[in-house]
N, C-alpha and C. Protein backbone atom coordinates (compact mmCIF):
# COMPACT_ATOMS: atom_id res chain seq x y z
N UNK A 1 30.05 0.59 11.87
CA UNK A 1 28.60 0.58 11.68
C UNK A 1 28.16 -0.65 10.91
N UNK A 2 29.08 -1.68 9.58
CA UNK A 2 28.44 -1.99 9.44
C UNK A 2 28.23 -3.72 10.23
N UNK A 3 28.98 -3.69 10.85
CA UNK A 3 29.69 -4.85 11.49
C UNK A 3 27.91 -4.88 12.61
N UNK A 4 27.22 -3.79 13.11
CA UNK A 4 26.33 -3.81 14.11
C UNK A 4 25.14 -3.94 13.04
N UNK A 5 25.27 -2.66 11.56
CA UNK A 5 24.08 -2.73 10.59
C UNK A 5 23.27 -4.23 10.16
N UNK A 6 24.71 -5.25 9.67
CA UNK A 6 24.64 -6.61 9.36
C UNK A 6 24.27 -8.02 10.01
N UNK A 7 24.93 -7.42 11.23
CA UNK A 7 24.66 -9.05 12.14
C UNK A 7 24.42 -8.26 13.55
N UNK A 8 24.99 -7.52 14.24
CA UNK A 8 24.28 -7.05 15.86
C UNK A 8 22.98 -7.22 16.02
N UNK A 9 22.52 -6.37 14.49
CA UNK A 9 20.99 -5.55 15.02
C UNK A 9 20.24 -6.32 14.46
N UNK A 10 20.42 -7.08 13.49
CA UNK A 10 19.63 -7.99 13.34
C UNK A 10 19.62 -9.60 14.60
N UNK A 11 20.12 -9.57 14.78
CA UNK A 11 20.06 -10.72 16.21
C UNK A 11 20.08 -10.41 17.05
N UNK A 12 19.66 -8.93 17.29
CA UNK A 12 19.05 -8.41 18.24
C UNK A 12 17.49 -8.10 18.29
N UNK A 13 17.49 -7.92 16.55
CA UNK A 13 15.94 -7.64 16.11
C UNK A 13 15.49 -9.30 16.62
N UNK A 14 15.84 -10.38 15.83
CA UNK A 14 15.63 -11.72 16.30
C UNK A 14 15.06 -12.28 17.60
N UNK A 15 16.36 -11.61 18.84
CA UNK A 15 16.06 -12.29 20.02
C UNK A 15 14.79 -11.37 20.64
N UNK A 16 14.88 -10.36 20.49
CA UNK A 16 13.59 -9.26 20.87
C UNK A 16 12.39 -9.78 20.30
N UNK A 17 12.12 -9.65 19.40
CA UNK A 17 10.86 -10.27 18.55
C UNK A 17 10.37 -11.26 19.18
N UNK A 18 11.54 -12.43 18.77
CA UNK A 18 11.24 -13.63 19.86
C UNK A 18 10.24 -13.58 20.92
N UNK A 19 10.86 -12.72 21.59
CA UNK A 19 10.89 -13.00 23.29
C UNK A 19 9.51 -11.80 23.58
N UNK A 20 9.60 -11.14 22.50
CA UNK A 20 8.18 -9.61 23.19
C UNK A 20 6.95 -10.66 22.36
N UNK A 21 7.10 -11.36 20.92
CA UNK A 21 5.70 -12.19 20.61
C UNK A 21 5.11 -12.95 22.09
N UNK A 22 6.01 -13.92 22.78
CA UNK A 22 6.09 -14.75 23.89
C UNK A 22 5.26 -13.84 24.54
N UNK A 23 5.61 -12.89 24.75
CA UNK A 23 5.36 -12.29 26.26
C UNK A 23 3.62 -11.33 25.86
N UNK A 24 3.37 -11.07 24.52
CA UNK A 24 2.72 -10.37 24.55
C UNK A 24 1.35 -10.80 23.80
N UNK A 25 1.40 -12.31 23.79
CA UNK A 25 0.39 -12.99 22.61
C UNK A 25 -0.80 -12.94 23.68
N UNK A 26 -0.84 -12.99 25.20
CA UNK A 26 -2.02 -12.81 25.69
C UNK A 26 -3.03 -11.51 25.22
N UNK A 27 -1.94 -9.83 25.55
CA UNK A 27 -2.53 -9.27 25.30
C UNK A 27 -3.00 -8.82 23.67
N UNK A 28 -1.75 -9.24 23.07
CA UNK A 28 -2.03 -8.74 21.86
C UNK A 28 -3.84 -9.59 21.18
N UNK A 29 -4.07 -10.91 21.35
CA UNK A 29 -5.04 -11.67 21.47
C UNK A 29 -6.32 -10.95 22.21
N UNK A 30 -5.94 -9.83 23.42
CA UNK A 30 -7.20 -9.21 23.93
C UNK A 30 -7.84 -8.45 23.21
N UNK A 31 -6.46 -7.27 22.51
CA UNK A 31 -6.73 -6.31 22.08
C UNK A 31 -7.61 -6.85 20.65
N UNK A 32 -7.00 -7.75 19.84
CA UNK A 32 -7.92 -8.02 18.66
C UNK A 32 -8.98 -8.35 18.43
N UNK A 33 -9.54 -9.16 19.62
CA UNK A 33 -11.10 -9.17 20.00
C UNK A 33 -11.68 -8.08 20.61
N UNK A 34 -11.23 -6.97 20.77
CA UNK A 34 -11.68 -5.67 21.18
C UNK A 34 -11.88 -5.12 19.93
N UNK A 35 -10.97 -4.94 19.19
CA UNK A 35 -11.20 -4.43 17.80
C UNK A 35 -12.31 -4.88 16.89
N UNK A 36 -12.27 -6.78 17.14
CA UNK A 36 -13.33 -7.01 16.01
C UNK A 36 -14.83 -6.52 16.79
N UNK A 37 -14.41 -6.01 17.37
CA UNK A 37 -15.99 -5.93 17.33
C UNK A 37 -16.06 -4.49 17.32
N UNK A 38 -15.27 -3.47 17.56
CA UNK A 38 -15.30 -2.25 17.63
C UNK A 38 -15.31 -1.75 15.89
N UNK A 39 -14.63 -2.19 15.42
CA UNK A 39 -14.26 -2.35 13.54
C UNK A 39 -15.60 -2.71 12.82
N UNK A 40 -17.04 -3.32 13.50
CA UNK A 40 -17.42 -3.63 12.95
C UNK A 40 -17.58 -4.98 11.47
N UNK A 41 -16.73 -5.47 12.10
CA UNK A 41 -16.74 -6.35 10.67
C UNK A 41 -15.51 -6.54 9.64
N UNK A 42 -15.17 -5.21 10.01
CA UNK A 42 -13.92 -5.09 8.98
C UNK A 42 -12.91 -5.87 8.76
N UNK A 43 -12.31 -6.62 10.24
CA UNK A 43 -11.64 -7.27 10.08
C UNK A 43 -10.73 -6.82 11.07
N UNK A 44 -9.78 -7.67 12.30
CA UNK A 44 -8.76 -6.89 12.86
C UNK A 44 -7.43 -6.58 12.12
N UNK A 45 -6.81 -7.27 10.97
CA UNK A 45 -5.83 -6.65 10.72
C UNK A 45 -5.95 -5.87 9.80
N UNK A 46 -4.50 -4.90 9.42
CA UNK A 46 -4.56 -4.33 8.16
C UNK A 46 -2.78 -4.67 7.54
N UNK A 47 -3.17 -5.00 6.14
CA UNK A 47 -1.89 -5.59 5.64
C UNK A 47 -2.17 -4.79 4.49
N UNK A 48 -0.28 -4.56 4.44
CA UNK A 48 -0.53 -3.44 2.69
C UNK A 48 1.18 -3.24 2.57
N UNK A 49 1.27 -3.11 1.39
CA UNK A 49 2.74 -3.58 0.61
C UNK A 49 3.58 -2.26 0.87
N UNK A 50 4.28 -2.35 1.67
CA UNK A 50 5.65 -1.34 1.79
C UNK A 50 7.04 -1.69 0.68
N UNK A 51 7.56 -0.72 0.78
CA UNK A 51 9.40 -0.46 0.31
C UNK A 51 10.18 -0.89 1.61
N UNK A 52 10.84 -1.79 2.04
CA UNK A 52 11.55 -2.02 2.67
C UNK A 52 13.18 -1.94 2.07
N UNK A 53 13.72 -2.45 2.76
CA UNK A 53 15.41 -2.32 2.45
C UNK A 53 15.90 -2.69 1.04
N UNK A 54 16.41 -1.64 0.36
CA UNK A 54 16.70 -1.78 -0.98
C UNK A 54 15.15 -1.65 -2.09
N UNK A 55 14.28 -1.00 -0.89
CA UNK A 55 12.78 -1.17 -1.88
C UNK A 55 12.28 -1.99 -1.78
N UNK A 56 12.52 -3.32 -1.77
CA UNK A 56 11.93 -4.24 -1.81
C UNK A 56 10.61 -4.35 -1.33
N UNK A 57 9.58 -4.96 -2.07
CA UNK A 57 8.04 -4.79 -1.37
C UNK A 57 7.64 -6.26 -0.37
N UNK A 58 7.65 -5.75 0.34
CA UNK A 58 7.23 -6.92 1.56
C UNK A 58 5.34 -6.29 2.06
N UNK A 59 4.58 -6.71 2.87
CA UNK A 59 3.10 -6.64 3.34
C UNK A 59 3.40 -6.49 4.84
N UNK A 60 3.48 -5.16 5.69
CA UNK A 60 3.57 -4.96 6.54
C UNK A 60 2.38 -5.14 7.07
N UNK A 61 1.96 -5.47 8.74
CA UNK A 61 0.81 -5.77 9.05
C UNK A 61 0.68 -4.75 10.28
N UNK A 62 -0.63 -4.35 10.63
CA UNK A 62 -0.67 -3.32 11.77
C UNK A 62 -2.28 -4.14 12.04
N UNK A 63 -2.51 -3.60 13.40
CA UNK A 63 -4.30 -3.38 13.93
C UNK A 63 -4.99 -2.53 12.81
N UNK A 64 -5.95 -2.76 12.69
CA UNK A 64 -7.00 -2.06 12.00
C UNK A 64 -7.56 -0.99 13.01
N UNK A 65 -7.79 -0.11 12.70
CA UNK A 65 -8.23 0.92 13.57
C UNK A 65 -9.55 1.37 13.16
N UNK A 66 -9.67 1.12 11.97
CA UNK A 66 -11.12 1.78 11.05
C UNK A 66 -12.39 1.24 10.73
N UNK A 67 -13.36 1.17 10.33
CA UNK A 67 -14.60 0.16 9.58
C UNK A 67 -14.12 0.76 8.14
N UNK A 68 -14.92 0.01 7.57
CA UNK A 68 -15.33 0.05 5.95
C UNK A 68 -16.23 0.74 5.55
N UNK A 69 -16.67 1.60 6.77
CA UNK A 69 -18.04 1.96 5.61
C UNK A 69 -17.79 3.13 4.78
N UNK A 70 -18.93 2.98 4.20
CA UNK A 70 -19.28 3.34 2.60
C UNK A 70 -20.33 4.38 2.40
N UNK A 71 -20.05 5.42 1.75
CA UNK A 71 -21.52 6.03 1.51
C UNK A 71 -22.08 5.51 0.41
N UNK A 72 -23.22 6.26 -0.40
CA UNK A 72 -24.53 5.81 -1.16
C UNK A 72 -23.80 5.66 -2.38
N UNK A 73 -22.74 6.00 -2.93
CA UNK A 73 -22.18 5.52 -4.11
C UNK A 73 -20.86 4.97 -3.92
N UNK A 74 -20.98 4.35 -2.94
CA UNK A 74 -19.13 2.74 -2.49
C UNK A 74 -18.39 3.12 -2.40
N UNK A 75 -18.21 4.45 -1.80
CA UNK A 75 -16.76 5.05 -1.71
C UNK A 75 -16.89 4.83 0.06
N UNK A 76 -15.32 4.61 0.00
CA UNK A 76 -15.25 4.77 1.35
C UNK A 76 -15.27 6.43 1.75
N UNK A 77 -15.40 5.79 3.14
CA UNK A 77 -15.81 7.54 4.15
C UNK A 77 -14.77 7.94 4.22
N UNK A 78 -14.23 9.64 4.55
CA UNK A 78 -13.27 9.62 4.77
C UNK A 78 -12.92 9.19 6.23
N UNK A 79 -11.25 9.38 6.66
CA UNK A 79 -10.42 8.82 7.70
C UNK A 79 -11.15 8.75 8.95
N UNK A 80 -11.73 10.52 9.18
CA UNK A 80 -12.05 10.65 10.03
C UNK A 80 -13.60 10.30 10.90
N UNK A 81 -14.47 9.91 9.56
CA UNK A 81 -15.44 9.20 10.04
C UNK A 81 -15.10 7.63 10.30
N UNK A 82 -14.21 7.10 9.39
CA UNK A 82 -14.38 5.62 9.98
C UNK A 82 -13.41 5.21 11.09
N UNK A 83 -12.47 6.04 11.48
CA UNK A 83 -11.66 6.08 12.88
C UNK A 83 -12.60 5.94 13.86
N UNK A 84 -12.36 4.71 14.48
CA UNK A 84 -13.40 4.40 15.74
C UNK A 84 -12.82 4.90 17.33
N UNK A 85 -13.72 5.14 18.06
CA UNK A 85 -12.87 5.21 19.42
C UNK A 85 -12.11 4.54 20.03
N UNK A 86 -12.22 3.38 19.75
CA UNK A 86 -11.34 2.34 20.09
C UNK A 86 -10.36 2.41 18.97
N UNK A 87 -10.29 2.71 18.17
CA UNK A 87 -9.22 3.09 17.24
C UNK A 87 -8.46 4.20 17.63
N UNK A 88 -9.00 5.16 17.60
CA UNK A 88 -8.09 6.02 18.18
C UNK A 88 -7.01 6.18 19.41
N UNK A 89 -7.47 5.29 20.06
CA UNK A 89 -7.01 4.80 21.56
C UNK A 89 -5.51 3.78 21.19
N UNK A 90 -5.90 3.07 20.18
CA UNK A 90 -4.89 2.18 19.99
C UNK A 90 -4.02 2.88 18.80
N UNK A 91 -4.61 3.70 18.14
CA UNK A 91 -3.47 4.49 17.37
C UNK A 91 -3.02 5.82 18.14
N UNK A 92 -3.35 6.44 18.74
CA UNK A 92 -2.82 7.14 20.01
C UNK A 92 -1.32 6.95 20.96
N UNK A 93 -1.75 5.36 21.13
CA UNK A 93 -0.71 4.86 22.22
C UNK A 93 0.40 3.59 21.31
N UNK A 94 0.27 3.59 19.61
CA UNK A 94 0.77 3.40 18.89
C UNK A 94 1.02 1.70 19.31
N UNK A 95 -0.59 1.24 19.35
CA UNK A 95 -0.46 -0.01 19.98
C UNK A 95 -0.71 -0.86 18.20
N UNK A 96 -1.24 -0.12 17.59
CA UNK A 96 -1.52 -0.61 15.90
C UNK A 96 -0.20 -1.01 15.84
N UNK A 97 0.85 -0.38 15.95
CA UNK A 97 1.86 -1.00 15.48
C UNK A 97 2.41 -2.26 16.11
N UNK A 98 1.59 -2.69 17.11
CA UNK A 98 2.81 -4.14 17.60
C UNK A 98 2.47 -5.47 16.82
N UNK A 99 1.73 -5.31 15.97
CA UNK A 99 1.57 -6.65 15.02
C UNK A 99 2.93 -6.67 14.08
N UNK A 100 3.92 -5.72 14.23
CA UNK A 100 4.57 -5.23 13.08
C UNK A 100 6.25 -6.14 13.87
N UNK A 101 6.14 -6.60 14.74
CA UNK A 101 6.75 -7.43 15.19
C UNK A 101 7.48 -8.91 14.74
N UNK A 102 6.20 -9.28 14.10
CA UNK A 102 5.60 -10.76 13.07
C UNK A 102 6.73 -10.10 11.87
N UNK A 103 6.67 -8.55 11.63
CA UNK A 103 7.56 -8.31 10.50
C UNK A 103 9.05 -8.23 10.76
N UNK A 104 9.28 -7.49 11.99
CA UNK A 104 10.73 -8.07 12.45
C UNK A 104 11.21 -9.24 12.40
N UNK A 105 10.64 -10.27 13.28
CA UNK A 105 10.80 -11.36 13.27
C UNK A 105 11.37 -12.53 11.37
N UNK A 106 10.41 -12.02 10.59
CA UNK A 106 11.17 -12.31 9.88
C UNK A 106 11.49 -11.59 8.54
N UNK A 107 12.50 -10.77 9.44
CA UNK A 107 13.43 -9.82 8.71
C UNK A 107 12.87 -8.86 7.83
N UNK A 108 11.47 -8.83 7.16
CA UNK A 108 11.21 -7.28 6.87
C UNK A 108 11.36 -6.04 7.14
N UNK A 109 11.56 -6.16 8.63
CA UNK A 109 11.90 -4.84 9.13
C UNK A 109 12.66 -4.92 10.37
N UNK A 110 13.20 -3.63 10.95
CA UNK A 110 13.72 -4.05 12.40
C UNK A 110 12.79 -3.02 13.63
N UNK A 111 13.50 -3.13 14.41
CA UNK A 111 12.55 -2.05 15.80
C UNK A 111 13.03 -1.17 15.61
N UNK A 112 14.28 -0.53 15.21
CA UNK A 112 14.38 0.80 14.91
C UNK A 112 14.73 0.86 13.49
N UNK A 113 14.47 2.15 12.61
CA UNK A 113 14.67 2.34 11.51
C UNK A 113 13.48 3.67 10.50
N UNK A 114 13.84 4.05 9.04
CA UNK A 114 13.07 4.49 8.73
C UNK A 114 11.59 4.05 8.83
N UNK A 115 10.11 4.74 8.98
CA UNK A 115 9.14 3.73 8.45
C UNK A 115 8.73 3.32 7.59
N UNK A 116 8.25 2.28 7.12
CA UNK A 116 8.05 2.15 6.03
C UNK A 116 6.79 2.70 5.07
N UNK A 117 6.80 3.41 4.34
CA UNK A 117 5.67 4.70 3.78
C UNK A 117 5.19 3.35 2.30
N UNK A 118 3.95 4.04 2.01
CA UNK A 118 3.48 4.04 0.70
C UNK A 118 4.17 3.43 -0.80
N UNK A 119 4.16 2.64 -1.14
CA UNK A 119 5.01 2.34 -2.64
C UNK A 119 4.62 3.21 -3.66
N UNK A 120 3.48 3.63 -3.35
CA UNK A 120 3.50 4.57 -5.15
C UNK A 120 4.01 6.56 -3.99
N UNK A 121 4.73 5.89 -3.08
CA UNK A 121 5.95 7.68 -3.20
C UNK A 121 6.85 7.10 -3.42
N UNK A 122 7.28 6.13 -4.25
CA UNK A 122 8.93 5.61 -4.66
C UNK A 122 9.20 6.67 -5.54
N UNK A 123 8.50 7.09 -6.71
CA UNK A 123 8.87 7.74 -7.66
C UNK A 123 8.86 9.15 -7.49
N UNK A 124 8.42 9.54 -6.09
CA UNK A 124 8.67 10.74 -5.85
C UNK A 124 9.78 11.29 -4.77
N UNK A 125 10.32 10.56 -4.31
CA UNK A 125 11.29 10.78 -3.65
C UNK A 125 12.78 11.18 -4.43
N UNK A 126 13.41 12.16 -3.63
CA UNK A 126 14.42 12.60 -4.60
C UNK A 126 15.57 11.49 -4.69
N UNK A 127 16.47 11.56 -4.91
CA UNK A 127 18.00 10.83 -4.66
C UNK A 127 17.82 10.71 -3.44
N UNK A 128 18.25 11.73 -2.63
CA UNK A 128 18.80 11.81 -1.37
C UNK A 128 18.17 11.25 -0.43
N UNK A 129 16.37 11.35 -0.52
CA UNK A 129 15.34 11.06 0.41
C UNK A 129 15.30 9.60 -0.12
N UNK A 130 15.65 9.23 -1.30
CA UNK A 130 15.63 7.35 -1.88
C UNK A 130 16.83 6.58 -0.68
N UNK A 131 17.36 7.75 -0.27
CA UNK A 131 18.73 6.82 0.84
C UNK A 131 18.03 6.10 2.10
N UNK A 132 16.83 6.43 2.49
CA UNK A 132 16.03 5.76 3.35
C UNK A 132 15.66 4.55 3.28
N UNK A 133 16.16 4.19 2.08
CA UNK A 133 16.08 2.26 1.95
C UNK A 133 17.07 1.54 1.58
N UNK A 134 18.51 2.48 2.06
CA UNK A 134 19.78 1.26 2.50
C UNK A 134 19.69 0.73 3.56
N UNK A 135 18.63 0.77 4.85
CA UNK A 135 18.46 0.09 5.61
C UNK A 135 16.87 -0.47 6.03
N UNK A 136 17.01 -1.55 6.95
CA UNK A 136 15.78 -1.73 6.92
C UNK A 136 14.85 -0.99 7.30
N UNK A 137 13.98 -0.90 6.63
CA UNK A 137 12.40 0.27 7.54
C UNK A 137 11.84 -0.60 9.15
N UNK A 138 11.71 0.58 10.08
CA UNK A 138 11.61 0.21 11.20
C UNK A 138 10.08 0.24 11.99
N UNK A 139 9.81 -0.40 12.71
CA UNK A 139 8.46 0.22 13.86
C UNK A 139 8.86 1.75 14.26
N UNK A 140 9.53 2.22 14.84
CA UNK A 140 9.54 3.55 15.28
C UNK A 140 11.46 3.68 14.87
N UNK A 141 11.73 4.99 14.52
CA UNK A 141 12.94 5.89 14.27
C UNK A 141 12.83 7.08 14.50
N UNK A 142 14.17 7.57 14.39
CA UNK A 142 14.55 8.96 14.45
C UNK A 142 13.74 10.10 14.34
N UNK A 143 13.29 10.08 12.97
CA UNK A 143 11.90 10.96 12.71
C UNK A 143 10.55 10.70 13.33
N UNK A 144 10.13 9.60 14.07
CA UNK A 144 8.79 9.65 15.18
C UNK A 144 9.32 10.25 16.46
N UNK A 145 10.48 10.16 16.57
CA UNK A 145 10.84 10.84 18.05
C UNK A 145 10.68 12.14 17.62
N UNK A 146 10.93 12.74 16.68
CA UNK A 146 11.21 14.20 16.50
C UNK A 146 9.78 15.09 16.00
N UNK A 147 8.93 14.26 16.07
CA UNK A 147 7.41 15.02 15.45
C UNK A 147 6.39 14.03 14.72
N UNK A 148 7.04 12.87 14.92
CA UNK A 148 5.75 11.86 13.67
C UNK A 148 5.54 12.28 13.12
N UNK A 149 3.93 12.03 13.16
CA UNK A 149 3.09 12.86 12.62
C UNK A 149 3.23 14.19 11.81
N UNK A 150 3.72 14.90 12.57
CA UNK A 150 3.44 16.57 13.04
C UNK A 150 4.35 17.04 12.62
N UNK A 151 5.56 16.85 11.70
CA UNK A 151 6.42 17.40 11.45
C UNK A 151 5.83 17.26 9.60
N UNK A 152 6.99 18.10 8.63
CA UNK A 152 6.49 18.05 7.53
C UNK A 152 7.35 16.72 6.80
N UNK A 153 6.95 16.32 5.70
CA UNK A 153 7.38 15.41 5.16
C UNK A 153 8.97 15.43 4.67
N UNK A 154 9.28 16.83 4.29
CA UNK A 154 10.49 16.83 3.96
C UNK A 154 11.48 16.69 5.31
N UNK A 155 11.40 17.31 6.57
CA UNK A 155 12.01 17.35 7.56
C UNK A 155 12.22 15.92 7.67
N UNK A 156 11.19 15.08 7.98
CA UNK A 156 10.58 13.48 8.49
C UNK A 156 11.92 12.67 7.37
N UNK A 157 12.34 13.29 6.13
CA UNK A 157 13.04 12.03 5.24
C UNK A 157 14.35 12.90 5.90
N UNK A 158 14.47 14.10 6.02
CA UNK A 158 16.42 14.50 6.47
C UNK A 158 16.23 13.47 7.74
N UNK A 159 15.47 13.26 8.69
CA UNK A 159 16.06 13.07 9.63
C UNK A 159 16.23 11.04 9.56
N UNK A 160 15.11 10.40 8.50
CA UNK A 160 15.10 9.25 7.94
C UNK A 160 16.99 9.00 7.52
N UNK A 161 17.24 9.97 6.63
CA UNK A 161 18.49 9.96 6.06
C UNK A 161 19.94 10.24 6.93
N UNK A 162 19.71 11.42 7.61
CA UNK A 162 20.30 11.54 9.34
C UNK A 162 20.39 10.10 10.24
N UNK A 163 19.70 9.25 10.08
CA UNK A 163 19.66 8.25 10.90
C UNK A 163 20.64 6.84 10.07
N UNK A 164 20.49 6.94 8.73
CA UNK A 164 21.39 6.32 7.99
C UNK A 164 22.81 6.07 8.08
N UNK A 165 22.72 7.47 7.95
CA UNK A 165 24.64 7.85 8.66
C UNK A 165 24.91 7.63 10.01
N UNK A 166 24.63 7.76 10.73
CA UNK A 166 24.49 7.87 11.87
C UNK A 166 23.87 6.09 12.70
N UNK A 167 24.04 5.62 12.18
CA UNK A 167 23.20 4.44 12.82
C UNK A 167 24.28 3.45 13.77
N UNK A 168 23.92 3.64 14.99
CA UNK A 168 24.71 2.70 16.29
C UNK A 168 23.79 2.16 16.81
N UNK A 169 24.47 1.37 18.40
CA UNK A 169 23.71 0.50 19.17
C UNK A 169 23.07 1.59 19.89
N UNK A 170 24.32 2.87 20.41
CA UNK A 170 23.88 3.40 21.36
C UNK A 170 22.81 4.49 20.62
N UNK A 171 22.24 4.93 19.31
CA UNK A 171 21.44 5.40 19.03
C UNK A 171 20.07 4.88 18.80
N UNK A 172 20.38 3.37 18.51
CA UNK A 172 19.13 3.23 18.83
C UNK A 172 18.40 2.58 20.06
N UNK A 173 19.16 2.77 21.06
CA UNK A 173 18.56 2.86 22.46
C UNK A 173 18.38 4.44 22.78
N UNK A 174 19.07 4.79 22.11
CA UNK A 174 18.14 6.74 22.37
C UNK A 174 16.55 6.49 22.00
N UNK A 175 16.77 5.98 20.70
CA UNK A 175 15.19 6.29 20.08
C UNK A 175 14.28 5.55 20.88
N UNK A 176 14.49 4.08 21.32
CA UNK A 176 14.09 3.78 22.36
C UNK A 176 13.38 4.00 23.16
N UNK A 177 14.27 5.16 23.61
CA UNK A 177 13.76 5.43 24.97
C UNK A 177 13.20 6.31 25.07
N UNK A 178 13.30 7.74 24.03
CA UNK A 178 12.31 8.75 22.80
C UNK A 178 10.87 8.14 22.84
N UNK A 179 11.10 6.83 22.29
CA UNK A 179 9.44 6.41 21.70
C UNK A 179 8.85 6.07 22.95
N UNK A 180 9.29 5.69 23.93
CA UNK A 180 8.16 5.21 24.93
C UNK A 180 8.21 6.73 25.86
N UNK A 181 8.89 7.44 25.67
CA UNK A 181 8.69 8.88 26.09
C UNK A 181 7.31 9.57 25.36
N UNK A 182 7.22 9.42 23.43
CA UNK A 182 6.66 9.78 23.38
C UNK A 182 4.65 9.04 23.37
N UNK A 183 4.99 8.18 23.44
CA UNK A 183 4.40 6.92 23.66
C UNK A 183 3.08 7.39 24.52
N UNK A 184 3.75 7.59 25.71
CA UNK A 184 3.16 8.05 27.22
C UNK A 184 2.57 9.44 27.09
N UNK A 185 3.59 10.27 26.10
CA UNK A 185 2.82 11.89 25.79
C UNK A 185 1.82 12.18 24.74
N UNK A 186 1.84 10.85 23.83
CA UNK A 186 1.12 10.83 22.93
C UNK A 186 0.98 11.83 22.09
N UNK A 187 2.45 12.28 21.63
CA UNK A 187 2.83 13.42 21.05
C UNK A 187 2.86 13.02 19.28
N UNK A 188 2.43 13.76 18.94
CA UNK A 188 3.02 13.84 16.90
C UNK A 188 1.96 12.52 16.27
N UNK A 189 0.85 12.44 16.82
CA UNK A 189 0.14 11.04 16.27
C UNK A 189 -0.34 11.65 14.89
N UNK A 190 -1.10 13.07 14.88
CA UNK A 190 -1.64 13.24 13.01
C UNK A 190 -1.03 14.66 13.19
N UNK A 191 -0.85 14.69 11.72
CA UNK A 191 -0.76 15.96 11.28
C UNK A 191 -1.78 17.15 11.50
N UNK A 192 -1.54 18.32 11.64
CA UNK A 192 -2.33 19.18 12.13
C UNK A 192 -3.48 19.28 10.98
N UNK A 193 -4.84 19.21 11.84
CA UNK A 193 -6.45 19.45 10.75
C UNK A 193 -6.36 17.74 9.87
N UNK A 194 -5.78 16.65 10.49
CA UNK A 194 -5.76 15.53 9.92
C UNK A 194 -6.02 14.35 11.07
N UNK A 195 -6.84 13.48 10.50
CA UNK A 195 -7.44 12.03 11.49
C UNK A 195 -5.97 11.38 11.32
N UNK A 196 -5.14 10.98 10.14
CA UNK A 196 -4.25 10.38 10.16
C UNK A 196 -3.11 11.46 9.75
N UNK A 197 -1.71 11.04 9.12
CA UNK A 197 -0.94 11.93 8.62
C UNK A 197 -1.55 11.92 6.99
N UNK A 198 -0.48 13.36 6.52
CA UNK A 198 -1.22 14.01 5.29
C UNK A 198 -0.16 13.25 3.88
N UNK A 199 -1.14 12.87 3.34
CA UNK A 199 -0.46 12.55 2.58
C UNK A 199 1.07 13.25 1.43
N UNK A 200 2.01 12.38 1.22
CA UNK A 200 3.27 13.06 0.21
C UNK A 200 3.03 13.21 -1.19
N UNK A 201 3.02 14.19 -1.64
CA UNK A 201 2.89 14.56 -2.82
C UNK A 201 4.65 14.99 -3.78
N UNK A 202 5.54 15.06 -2.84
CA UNK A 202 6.53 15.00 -3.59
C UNK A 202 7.07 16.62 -3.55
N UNK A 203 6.48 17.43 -2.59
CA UNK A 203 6.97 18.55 -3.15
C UNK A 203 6.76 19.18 -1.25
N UNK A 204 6.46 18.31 -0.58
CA UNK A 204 6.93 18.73 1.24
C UNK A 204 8.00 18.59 1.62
């Protein structure tokens, strides 16, 4: 494992990245002028500081899916009002995530792996669920095939940690082929009675 962990999958993450930016800067370029104007203003990307491998904080980047607005005292709205239709469409078919590519590419993350969550749940994660950052955090893993969204938080880190041990070539062409399965079914996108997933409090 670690002979593929160290050098396979990363020059595999490399030549992929490479070669899907190439191939996909037309559309990815469509989709962001669809957004700015659907976003209102907001801006098409969204960048915000993850735990990657060993913790480390790197600025993962995704599509913006949301506006900014604000009610009468500057708070933002919640999720589900500023989720646009065109947002939903592209977080649906988990197209927000292909900016996250730019992060493969250089080495923040790979195409398969844990995802990368929130920095202030570092301190809530137990031992065991902290094992999710001996490797790099991924665009899609083990735990989006098995429920995204829709599963509970504690399940989502066994199977984060399940994937640790367990990590080959030929598993992560399973997940692979999982994610564009679920991709197409548009299965596990929010948590149930939630616009996005629910937030970790340390005790799911």
């Amino acid at each position: 494992m670690r002979l593929y962990q160290d050098f396979v999958k990363r020059a595999i993450d490399i030549a992929g990245s490479s070669i899907a930016l190439l191939i996909l800067s037309v559309p990815l370029s469509l989709i962001s002028l669809w957004l700015h104007f659907a976003n209102k203003g907001a801006g098409v990307f969204f960048f915000q500081e993850r735990p990657g491998k060993d913790a480390k904080i790197f600025k993962v980047v995704k599509f913006k899916t949301m506006t900014d607005e604000r009610d009468e005292e500057g708070k933002l709205l919640p999720d589900a009002q500023r989720l646009t239709k065109v947002g939903r469409f592209v977080r649906s078919t988990s197209i927000d995530e292909l900016p996250q590519i730019w992060n493969v590419l250089k080495g923040d993350m790979s195409f398969i792996g844990p995802r990368p969550l929130r920095t202030y749940y570092l301190p809530l994660y137990s031992q065991e669920q902290a094992r999710r950052h001996e490797v790099r955090p991924g665009i899609t893993g083990w735990a989006q095939t098995h429920g995204r969204n829709s599963i509970s938080w504690c399940k989502k880190f066994e199977y984060d940690v399940w994937y640790v041990d367990h990590m080959s070539f030929l598993l992560d062409c399973k997940i692979i082929f999982l994610t564009i399965q679920k991709v197409f079914k548009r299965e596990g996108i929010s948590a149930s009675g939630q616009a996005t997933a629910e937030a970790f409090n340390g005790h799911n």
